[in-house]
Protein backbone atom coordinates (compact mmCIF):
# COMPACT_ATOMS: atom_id res chain seq x y z
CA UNK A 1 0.00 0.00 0.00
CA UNK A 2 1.44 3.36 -0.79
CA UNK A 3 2.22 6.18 1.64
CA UNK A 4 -0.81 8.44 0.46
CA UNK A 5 -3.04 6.01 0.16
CA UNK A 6 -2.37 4.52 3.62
CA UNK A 7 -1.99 8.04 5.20
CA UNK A 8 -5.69 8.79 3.52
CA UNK A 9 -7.07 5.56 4.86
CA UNK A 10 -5.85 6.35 8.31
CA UNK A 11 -7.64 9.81 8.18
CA UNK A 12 -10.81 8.94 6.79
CA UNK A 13 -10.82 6.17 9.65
CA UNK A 14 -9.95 8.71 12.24
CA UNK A 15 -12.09 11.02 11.12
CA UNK A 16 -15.00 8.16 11.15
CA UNK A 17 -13.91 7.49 14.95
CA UNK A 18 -14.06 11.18 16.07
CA UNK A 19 -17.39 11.56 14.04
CA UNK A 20 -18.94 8.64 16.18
CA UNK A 21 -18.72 6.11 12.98
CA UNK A 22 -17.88 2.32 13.06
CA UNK A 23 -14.86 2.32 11.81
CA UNK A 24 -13.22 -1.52 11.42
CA UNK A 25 -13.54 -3.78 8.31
CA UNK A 26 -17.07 -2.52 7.49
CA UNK A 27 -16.04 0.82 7.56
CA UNK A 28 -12.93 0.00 5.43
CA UNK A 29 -14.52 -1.89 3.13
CA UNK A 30 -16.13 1.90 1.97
CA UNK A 31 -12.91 3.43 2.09
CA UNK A 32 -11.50 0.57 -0.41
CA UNK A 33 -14.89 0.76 -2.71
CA UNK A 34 -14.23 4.52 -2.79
CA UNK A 35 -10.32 3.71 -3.79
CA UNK A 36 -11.46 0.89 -6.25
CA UNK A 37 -14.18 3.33 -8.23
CA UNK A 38 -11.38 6.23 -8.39
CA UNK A 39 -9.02 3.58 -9.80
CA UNK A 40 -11.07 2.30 -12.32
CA UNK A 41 -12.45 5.72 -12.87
CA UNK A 42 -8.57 6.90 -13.86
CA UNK A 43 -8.01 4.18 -16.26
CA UNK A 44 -11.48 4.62 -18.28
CA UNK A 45 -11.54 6.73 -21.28
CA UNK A 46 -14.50 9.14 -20.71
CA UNK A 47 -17.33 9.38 -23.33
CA UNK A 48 -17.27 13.25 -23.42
CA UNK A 49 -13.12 12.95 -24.29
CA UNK A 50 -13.90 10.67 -27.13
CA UNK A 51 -17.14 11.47 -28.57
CA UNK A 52 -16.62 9.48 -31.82
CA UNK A 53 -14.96 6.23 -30.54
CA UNK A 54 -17.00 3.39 -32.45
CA UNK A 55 -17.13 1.12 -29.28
CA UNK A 56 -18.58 1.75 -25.81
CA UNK A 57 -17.94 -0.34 -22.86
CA UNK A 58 -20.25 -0.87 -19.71
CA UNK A 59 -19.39 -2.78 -16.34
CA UNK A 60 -21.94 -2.71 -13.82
CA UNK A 61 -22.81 -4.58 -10.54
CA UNK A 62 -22.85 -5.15 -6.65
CA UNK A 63 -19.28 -4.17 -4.63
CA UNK A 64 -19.77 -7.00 -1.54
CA UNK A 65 -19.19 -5.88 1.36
CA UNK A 66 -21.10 -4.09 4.54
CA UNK A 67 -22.87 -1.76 2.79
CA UNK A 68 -23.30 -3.21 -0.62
CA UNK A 69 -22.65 -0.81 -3.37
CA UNK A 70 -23.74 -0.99 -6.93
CA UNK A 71 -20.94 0.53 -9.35
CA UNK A 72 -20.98 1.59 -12.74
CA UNK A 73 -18.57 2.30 -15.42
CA UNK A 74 -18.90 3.41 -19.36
CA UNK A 75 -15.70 3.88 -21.45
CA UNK A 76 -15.92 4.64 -25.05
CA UNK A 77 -13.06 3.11 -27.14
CA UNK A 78 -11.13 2.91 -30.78
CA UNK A 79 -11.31 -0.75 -31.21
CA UNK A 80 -13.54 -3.51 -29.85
CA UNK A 81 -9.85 -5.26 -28.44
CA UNK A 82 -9.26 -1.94 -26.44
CA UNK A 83 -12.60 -2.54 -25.16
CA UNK A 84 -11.86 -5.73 -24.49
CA UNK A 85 -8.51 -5.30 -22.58
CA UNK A 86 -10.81 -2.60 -20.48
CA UNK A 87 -13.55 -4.53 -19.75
CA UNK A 88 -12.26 -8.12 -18.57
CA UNK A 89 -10.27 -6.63 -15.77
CA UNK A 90 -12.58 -4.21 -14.51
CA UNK A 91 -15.43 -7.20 -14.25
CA UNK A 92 -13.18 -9.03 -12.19
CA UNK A 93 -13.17 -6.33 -9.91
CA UNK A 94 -16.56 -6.68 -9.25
CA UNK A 95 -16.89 -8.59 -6.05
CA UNK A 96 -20.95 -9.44 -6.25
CA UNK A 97 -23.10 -9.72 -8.64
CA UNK A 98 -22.62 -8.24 -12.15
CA UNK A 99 -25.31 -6.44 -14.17
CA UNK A 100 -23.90 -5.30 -16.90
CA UNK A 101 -20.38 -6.69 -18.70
CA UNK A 102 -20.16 -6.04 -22.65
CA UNK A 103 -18.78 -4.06 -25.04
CA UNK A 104 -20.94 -2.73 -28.43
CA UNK A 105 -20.46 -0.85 -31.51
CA UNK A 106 -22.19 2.20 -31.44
CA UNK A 107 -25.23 2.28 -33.67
């Protein structure tokens, strides 16, 4: 784990305990949902960037954990493999259930 994003788990658990909030693994399973959207967030190429990419990506689904979160991502892409490469990893990030998983040519 790297220094800033230990230091920022360590102040978003303190600030939980001063605030009254549970803090433990259910409250650090939020903190790493939070982490794992931002991730996947940074590595998606945005819709509005690339308004005439031919293929368009969408992961969906259920982040287990205490709460449950459903997540959501759309990339739009140059090629169905860049899709692809995009998509299969960010599925398996998914934890629960998955709603949405495919990559389409734009109509």
């Amino acid at each position: 784990m790297s220094i800033a994003r230990s230091t920022a788990l360590c102040a978003a658990l303190c600030l939980g305990a001063s605030m009254g909030a549970a803090t433990g693994p259910a409250a650090a399973q939020g903190i790493e949902t939070q982490f794992l959207i931002s991730h996947i967030d940074s590595i998606t190429p945005k819709c509005r960037d690339h308004p005439d990419a031919p293929v368009v990506g969408r992961v969906s689904g259920i982040v287990s954990g205490t709460p449950s979160r459903g997540v959501s991502f759309v990339g739009c892409f140059a090629s169905m493999e860049a899709c692809e490469a995009w998509r299969m990893p960010v599925s398996g990030r998914i934890s629960g259930r998955i709603i949405q998983n495919r990559c389409s040519y734009r109509h």
